[in-house]
N, C-alpha and C. Protein backbone atom coordinates (compact mmCIF):
# COMPACT_ATOMS: atom_id res chain seq x y z
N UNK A 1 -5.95 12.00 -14.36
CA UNK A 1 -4.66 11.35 -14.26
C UNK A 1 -3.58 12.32 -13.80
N UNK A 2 -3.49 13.84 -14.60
CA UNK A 2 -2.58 14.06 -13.81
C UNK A 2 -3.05 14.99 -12.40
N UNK A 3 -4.10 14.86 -12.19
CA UNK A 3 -4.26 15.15 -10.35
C UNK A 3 -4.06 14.00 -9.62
N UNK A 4 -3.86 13.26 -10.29
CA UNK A 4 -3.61 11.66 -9.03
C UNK A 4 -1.89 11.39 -9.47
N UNK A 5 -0.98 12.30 -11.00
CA UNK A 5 0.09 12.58 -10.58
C UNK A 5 0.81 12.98 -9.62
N UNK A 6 -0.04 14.07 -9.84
CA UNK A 6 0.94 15.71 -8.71
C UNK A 6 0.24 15.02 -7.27
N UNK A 7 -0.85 14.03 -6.80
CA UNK A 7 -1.28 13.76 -5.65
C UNK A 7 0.03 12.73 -5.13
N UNK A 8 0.65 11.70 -6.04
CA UNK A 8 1.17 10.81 -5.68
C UNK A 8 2.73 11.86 -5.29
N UNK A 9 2.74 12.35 -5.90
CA UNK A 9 4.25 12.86 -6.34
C UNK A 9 4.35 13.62 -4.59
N UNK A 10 3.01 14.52 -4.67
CA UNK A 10 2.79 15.28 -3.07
C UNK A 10 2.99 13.91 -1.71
N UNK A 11 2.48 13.06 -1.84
CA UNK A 11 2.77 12.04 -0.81
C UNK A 11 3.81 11.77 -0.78
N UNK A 12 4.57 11.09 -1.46
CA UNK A 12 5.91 10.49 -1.31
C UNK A 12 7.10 11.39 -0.74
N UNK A 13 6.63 13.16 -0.97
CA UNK A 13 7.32 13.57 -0.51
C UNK A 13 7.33 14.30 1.11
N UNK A 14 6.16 14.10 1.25
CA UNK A 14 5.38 14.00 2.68
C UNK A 14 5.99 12.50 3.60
N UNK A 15 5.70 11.49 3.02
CA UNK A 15 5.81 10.36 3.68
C UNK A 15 7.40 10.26 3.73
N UNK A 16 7.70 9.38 4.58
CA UNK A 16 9.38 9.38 5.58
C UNK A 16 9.64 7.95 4.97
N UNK A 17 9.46 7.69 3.73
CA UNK A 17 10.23 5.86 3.18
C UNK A 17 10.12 5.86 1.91
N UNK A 18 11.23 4.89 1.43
CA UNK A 18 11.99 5.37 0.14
C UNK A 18 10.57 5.76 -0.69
N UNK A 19 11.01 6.93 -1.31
CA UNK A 19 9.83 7.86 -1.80
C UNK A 19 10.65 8.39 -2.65
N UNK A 20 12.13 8.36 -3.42
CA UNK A 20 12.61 9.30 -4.27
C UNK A 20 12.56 8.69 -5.55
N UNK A 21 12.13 7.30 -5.83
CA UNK A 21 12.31 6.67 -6.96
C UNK A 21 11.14 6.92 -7.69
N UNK A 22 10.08 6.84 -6.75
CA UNK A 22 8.87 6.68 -7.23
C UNK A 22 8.30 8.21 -7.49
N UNK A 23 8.85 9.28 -7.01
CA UNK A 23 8.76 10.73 -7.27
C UNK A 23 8.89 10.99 -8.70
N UNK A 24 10.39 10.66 -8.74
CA UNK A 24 11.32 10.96 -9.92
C UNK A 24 10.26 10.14 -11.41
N UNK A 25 10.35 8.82 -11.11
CA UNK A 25 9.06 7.88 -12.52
C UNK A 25 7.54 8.64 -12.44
N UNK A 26 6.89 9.01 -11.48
CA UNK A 26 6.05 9.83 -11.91
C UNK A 26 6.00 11.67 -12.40
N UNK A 27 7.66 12.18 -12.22
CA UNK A 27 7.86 13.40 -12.40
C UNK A 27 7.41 13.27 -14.24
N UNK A 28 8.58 12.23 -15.05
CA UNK A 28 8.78 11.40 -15.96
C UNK A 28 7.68 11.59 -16.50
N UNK A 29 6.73 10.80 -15.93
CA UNK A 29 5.39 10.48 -16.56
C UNK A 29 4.81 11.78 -16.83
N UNK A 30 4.46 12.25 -15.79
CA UNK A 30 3.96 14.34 -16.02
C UNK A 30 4.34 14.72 -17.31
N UNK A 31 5.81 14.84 -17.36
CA UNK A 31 6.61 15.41 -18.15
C UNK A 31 6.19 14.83 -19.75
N UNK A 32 6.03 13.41 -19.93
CA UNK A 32 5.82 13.00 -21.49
C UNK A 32 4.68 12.90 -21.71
N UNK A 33 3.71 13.53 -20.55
CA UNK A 33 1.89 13.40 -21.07
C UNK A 33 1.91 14.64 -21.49
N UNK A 34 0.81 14.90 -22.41
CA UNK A 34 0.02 15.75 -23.27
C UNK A 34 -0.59 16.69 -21.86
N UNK A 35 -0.98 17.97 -22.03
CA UNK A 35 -1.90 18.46 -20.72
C UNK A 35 -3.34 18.50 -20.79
N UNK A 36 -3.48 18.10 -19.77
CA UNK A 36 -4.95 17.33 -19.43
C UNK A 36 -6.26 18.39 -19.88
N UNK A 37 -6.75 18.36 -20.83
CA UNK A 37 -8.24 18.93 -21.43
C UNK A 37 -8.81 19.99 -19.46
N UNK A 38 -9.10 21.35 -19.35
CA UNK A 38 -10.07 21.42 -18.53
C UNK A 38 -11.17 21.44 -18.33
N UNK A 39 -11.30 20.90 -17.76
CA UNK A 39 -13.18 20.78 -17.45
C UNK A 39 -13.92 21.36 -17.20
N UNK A 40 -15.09 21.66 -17.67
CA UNK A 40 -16.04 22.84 -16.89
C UNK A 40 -16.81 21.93 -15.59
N UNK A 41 -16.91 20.40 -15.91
CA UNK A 41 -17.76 20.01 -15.26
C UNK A 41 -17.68 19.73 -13.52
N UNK A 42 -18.29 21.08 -13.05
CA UNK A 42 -17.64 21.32 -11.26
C UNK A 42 -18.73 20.60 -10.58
N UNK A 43 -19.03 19.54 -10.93
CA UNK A 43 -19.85 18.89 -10.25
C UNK A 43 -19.48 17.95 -9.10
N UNK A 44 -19.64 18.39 -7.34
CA UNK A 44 -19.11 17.64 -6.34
C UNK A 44 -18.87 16.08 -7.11
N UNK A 45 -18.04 15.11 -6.98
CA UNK A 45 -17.74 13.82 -7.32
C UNK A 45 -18.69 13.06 -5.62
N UNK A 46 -19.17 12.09 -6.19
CA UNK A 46 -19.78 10.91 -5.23
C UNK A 46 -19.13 10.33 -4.66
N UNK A 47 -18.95 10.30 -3.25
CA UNK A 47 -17.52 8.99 -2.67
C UNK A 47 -18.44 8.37 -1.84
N UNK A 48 -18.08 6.92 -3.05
CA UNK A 48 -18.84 5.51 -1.77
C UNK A 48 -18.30 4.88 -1.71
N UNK A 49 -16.68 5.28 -1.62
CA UNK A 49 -15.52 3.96 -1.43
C UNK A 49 -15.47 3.44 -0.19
N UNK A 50 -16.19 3.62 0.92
CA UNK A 50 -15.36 3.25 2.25
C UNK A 50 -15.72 2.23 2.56
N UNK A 51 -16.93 1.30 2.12
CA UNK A 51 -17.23 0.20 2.00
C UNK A 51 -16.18 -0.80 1.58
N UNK A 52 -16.13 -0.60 0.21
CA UNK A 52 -14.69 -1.08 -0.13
C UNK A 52 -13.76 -1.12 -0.19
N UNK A 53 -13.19 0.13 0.26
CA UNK A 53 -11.91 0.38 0.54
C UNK A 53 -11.53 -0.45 1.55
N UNK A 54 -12.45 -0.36 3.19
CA UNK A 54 -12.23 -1.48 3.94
C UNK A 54 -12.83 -2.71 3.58
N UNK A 55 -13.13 -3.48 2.83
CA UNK A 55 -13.13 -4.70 2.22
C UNK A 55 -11.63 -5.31 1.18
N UNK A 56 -11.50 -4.37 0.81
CA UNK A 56 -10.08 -4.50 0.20
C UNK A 56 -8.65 -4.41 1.25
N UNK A 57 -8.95 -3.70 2.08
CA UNK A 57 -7.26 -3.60 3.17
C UNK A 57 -7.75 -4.94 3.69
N UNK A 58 -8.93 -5.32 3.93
CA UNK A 58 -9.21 -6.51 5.04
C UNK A 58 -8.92 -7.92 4.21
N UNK A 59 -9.23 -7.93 2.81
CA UNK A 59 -8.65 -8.76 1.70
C UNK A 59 -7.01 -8.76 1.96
N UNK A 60 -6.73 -7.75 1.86
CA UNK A 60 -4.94 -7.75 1.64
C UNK A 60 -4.12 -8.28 2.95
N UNK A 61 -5.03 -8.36 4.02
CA UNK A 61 -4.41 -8.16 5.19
C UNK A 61 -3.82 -9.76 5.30
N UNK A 62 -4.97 -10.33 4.66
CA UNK A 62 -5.30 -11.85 4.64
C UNK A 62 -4.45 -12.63 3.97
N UNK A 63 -3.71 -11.73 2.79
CA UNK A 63 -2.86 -12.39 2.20
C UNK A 63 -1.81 -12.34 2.62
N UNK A 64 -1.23 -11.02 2.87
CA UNK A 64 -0.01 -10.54 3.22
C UNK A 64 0.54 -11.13 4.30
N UNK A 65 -0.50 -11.77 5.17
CA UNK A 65 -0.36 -12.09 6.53
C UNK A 65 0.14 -13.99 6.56
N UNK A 66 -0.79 -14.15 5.35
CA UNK A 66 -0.50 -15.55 5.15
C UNK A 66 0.79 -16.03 4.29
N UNK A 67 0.52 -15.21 3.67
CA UNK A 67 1.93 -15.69 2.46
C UNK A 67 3.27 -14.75 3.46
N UNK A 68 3.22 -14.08 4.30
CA UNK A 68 4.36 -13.99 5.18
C UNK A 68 4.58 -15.19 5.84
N UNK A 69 3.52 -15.73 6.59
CA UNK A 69 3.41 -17.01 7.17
C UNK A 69 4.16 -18.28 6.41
N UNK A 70 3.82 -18.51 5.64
CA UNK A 70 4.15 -19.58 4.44
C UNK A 70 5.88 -19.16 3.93
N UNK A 71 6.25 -18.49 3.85
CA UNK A 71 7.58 -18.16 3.61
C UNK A 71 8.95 -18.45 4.90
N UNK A 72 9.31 -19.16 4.55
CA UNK A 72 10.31 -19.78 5.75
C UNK A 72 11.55 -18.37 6.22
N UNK A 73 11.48 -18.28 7.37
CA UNK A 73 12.20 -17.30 8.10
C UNK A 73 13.45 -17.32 7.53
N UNK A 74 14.24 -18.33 7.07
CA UNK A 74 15.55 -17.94 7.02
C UNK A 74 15.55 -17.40 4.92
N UNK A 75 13.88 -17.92 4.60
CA UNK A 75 14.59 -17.02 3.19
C UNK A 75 13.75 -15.34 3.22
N UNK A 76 13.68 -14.66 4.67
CA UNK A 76 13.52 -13.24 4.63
C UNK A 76 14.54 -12.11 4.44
N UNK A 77 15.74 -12.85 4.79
CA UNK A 77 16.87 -11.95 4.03
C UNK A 77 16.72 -12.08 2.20
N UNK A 78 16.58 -13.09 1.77
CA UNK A 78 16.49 -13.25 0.44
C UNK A 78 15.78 -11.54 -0.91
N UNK A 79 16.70 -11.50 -1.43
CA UNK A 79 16.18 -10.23 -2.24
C UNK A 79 16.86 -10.83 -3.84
N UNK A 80 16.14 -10.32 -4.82
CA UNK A 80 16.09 -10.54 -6.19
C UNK A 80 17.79 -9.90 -6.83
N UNK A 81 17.96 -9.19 -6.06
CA UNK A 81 19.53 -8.21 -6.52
C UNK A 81 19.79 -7.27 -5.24
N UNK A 82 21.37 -7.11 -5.40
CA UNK A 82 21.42 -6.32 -4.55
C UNK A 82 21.10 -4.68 -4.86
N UNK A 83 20.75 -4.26 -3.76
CA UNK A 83 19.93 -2.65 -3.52
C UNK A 83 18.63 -2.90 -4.09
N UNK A 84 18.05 -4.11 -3.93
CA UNK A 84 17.04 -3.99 -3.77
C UNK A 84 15.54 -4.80 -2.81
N UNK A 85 14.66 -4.17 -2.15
CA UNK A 85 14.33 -4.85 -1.01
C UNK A 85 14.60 -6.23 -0.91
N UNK A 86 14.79 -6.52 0.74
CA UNK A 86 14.68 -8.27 0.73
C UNK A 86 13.15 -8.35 0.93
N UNK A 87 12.85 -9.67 1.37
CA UNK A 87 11.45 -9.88 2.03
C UNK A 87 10.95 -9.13 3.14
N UNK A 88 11.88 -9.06 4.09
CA UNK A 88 11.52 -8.38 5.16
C UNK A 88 11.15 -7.36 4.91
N UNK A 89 12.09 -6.22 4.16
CA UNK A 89 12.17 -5.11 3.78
C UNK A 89 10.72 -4.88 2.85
N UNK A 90 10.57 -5.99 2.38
CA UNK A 90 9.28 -5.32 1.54
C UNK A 90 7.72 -5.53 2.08
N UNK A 91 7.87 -6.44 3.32
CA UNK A 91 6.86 -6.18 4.19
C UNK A 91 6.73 -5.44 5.22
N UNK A 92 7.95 -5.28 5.75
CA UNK A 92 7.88 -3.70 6.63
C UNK A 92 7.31 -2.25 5.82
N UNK A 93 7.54 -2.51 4.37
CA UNK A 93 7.20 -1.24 3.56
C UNK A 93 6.24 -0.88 3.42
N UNK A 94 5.40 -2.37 3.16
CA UNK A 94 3.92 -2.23 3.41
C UNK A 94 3.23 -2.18 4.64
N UNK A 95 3.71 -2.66 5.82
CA UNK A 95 2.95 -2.11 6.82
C UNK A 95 3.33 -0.75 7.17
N UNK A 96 4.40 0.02 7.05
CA UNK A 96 4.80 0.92 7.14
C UNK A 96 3.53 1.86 6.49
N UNK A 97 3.54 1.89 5.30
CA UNK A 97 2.44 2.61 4.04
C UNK A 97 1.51 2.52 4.70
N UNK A 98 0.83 1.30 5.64
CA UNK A 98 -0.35 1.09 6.04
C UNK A 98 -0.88 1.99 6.97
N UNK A 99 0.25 2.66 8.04
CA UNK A 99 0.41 3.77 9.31
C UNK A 99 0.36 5.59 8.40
N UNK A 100 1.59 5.18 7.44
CA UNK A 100 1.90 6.45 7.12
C UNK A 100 0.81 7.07 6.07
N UNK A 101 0.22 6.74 5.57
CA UNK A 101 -1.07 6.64 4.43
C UNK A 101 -2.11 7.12 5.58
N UNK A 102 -2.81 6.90 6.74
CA UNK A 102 -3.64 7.34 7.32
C UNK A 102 -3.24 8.53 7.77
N UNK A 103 -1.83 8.76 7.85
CA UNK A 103 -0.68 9.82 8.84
C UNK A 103 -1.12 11.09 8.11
N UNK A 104 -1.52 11.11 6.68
CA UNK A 104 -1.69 11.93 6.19
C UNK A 104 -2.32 12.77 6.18
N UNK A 105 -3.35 11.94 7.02
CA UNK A 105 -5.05 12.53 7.04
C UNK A 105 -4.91 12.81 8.42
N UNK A 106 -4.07 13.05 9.76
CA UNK A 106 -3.96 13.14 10.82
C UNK A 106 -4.35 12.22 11.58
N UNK A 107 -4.31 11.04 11.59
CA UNK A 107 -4.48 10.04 12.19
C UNK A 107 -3.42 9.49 13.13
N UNK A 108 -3.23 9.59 14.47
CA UNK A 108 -2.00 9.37 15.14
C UNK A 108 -1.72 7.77 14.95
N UNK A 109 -0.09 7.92 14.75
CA UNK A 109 0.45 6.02 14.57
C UNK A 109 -0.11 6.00 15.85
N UNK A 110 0.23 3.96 15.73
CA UNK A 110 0.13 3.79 16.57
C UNK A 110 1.35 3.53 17.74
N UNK A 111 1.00 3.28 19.17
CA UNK A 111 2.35 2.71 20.13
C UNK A 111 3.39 1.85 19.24
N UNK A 112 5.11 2.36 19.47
CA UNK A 112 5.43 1.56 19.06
C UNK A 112 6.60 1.66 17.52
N UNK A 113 5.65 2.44 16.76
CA UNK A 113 5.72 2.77 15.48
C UNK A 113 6.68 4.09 15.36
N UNK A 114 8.20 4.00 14.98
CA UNK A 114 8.93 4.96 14.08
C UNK A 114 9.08 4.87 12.66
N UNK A 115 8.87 5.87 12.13
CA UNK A 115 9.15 5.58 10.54
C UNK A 115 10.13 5.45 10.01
N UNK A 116 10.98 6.49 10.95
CA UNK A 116 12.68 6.12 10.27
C UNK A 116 12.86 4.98 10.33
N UNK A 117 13.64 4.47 9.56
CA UNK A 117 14.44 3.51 9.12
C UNK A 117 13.28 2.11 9.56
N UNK A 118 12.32 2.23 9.26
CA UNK A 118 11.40 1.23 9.98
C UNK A 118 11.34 0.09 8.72
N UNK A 119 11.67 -0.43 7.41
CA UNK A 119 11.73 -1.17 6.72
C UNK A 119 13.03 -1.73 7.11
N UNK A 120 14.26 -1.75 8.19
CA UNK A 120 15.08 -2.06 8.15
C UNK A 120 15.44 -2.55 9.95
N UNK A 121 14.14 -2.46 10.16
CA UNK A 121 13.75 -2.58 11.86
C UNK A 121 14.29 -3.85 12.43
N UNK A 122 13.65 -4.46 11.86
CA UNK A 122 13.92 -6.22 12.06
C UNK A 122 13.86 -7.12 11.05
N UNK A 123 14.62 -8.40 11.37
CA UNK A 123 13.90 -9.10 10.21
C UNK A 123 13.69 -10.34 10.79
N UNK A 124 12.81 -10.20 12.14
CA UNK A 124 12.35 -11.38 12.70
C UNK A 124 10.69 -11.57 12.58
N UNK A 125 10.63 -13.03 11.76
CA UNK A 125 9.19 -13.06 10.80
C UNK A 125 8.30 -12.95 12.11
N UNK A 126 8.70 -13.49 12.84
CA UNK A 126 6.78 -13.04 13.81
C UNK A 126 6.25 -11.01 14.21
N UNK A 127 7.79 -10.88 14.48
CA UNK A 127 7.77 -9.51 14.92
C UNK A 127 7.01 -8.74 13.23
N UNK A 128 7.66 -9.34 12.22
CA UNK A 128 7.63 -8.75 10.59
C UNK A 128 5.61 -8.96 10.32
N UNK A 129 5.11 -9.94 11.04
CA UNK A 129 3.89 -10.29 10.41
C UNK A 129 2.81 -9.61 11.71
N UNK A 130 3.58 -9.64 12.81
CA UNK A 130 2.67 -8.51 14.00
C UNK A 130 2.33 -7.37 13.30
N UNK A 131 3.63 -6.86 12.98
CA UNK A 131 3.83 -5.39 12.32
C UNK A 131 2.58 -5.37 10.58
N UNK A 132 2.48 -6.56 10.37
CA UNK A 132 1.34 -6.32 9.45
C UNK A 132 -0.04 -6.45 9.56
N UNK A 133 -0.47 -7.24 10.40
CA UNK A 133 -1.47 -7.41 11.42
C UNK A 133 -2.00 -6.19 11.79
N UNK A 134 -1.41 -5.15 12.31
CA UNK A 134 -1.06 -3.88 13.42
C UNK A 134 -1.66 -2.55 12.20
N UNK A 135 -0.77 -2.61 10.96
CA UNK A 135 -0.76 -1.97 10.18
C UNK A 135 -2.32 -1.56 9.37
N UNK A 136 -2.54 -3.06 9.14
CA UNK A 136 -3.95 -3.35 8.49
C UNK A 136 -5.32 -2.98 9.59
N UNK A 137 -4.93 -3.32 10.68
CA UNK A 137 -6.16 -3.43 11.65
C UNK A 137 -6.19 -1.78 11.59
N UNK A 138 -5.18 -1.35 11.57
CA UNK A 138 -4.68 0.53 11.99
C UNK A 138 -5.89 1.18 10.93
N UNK A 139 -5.37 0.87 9.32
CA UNK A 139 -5.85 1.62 8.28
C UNK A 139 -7.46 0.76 7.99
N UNK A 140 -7.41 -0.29 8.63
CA UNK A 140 -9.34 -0.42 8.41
C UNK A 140 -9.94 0.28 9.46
N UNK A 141 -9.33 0.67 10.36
CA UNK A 141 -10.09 1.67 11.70
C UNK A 141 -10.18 2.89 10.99
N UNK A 142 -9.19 3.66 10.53
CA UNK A 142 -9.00 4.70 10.02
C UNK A 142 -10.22 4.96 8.97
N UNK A 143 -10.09 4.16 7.97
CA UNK A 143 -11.17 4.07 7.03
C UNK A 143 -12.56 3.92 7.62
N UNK A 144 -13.24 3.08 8.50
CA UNK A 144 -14.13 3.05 8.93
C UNK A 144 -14.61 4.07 9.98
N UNK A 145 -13.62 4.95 10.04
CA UNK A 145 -13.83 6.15 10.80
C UNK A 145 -14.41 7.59 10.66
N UNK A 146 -14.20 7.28 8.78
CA UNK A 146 -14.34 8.52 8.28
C UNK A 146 -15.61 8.46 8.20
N UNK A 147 -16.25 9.58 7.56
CA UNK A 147 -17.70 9.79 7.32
C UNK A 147 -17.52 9.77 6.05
N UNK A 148 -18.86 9.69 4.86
CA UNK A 148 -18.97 9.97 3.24
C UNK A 148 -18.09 11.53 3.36
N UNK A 149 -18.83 12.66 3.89
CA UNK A 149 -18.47 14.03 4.00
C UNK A 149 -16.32 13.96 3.80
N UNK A 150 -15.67 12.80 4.61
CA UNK A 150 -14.31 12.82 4.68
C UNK A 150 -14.05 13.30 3.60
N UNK A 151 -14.32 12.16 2.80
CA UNK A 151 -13.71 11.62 1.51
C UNK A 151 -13.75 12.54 0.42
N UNK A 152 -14.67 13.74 0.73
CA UNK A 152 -14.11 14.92 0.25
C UNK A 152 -13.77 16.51 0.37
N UNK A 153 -12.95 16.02 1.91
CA UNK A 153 -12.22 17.00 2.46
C UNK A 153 -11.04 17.47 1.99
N UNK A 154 -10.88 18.55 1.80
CA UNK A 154 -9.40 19.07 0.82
C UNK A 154 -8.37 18.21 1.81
N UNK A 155 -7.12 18.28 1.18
CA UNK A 155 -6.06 17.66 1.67
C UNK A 155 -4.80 18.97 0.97
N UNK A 156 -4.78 20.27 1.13
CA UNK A 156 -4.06 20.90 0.08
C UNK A 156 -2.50 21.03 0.56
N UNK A 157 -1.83 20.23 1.71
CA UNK A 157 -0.71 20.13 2.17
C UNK A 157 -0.16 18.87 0.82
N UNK A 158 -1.25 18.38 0.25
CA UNK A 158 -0.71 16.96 -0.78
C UNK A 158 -1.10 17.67 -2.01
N UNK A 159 -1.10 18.59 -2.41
CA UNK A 159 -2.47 18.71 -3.83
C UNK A 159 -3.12 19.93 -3.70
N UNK A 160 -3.05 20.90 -4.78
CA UNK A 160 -4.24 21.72 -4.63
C UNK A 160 -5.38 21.35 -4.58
N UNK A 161 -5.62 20.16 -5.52
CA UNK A 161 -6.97 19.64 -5.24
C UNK A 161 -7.01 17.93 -4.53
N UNK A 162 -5.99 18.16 -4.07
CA UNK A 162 -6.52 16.78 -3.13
C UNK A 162 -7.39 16.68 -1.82
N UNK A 163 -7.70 15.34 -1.81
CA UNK A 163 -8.27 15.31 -0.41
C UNK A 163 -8.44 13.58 0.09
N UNK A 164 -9.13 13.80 1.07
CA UNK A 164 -8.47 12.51 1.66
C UNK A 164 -9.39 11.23 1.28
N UNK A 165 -10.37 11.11 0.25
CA UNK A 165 -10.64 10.16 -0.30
C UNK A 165 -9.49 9.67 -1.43
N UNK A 166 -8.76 10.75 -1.97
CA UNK A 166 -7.28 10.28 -2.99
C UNK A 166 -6.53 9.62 -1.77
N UNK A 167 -5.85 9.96 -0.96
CA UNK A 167 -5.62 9.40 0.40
C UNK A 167 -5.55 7.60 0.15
N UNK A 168 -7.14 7.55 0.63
CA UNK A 168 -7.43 6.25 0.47
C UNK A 168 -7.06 5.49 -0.33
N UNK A 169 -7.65 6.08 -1.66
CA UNK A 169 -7.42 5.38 -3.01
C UNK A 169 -5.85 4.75 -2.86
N UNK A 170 -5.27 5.69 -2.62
CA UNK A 170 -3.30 5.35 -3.18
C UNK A 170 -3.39 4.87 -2.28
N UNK A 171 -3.54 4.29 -0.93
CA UNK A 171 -3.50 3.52 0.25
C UNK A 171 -3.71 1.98 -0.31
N UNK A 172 -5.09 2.09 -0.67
CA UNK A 172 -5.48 0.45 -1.49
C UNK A 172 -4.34 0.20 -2.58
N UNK A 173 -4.23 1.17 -3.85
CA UNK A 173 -3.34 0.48 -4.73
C UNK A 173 -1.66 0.40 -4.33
N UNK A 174 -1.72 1.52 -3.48
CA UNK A 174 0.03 1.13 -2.82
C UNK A 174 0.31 -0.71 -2.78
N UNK A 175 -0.87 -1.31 -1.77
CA UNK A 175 -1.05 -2.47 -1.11
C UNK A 175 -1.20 -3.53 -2.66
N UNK A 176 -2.01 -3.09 -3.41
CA UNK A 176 -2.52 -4.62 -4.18
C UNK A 176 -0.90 -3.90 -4.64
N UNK A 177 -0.41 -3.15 -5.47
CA UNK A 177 1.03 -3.01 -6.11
C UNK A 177 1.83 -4.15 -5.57
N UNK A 178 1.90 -3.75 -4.04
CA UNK A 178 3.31 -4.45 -3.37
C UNK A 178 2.86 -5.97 -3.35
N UNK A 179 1.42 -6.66 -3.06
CA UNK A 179 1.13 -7.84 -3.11
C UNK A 179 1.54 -8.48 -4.34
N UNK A 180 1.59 -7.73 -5.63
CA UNK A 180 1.89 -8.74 -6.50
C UNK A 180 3.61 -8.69 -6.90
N UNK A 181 4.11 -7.80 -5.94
CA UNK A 181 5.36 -7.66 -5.64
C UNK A 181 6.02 -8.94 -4.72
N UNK A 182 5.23 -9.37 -3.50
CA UNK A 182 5.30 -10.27 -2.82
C UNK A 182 5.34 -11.73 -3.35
N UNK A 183 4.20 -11.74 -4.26
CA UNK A 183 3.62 -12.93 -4.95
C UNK A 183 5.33 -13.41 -5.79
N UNK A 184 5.81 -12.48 -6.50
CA UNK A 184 6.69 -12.49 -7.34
C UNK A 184 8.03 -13.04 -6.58
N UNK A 185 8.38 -12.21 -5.26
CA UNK A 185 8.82 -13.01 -4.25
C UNK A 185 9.01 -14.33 -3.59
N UNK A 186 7.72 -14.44 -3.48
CA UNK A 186 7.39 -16.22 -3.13
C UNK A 186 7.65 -17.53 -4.42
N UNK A 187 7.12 -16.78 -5.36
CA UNK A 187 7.27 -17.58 -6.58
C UNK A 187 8.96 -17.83 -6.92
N UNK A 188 9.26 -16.86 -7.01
CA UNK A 188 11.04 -17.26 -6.75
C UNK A 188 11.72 -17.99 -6.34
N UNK A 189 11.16 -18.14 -4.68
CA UNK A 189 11.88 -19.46 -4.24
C UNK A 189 11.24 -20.38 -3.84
N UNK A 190 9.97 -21.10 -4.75
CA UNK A 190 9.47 -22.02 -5.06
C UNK A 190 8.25 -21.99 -3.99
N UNK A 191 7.71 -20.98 -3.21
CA UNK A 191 6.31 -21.15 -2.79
C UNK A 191 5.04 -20.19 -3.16
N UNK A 192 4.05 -21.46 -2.94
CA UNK A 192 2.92 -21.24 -4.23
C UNK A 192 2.05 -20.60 -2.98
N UNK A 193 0.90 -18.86 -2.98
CA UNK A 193 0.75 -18.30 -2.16
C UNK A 193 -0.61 -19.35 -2.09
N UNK A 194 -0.74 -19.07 -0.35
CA UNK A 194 -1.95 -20.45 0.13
C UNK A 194 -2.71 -20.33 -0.56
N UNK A 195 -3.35 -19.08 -0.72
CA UNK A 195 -5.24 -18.67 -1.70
C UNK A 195 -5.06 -19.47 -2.73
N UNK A 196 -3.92 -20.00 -3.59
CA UNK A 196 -3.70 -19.98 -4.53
C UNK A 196 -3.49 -21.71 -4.76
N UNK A 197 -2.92 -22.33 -3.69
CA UNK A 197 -2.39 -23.42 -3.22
C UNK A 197 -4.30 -24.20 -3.08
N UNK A 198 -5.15 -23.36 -2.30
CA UNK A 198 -6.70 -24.28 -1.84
C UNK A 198 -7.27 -23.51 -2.86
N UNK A 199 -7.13 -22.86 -3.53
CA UNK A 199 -7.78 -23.22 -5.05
C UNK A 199 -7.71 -24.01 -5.69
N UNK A 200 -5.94 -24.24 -5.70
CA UNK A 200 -5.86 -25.16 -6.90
C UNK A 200 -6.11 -26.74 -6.46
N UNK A 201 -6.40 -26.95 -5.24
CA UNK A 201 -6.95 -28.15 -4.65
C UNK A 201 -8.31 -28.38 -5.09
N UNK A 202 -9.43 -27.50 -5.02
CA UNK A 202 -10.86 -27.27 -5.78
C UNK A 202 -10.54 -27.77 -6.67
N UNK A 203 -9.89 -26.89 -7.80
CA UNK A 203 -10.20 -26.72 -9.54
C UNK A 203 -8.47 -26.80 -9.86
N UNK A 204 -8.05 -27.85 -10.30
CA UNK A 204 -6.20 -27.92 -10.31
C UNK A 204 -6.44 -27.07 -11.83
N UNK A 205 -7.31 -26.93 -12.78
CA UNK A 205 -7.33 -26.23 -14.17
C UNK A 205 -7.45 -24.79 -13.73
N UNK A 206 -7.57 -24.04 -12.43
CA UNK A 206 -7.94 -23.06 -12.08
C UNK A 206 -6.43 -22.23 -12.38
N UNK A 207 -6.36 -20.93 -13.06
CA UNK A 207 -5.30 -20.14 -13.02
C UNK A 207 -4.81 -19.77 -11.86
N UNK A 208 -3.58 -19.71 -12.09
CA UNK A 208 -2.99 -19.47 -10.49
C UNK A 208 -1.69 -17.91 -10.25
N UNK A 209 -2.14 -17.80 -9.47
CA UNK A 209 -1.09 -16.38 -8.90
C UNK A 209 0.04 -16.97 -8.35
């Protein structure tokens, strides 16, 4: 736990989008944990995430893409309070994460793509759901690119002991994070996300997101 601290804490300050909040709550966290037992046990770790890792961005892509879809253009300005993301803003963030998360590992963006101020680019929904499309297709190439050997290549510009299977990891949970960030979004102003909508057509007793 705390090498996937000091890993997160190393990204955010690497990556070019709001990254100071989320620094500062995991500095926090460091700070009121106990220190972590060391281990003798130096045994290489097994990485067989890449299977799933791209099964999971290709899951998210599906949602993000749809429940952007399903959300009516004029409530993408819509945000919960002010200074804090609207819709737009919080799907540019995530496709954004989707570019800058591979960026780490040297993976060139793609055409097109500035980071500055890029959550604040547009807030026109087709251009907003290209840009997630773009993002996802980007980081399942990336992932399917690597070899097993990647995934445990040092990364020590993020981490003394990082490397770019942690990379990945915070790549996937960045994404499910912000999805149920989204979900919370939609639910607000009264739309129910589709997956959730042709479920409850199946099984209406079925729990719903």
């Amino acid at each position: 736990m705390k090498r996937l601290i000091v890993l997160a804490i190393g990204f955010c300050l690497l990556a070019s989008f709001g990254s100071r909040t989320l620094a500062a709550g995991a500095g926090q966290a460091a700070q009121s944990s106990a220190p972590a037992a060391q281990s003798t046990d130096k045994t290489p770790p097994s990485y067989d995430m890449k299977a799933q890792a791209a099964f999971d961005l290709a899951d998210l892509q599906k949602k993000f893409t749809s429940l952007a879809e399903a959300i009516p253009a004029e409530k993408y300005s819509w945000r919960p309070e002010p200074g804090v993301r609207s819709i737009n803003e919080l799907f540019l963030h995530v496709a954004a994460a989707g570019i800058n998360y591979p960026g780490a590992m040297g993976v060139t963006a793609p055409t097109g793509f500035d980071a500055k101020n890029f959550e604040k680019s547009t807030t026109d929904k087709a251009k907003i759901i290209e840009w997630l499309n773009k993002s996802f297709t980007f980081a399942i190439t990336a992932v399917n690119g690597m070899s097993n050997a990647d995934f445990a290549k040092p990364l020590p510009k993020l981490g003394p002991d990082a490397n770019e299977g942690d990379v990945v990891y915070l790549m996937v949970v960045h994404a499910h994070e912000h999805l149920g960030q989204s979900i919370a979004y939609a639910r607000a102003n009264g739309i129910v996300p589709p997956w959730t909508a042709a479920a409850a057509k199946k099984n209406p007793q079925a729990a719903q997101e």
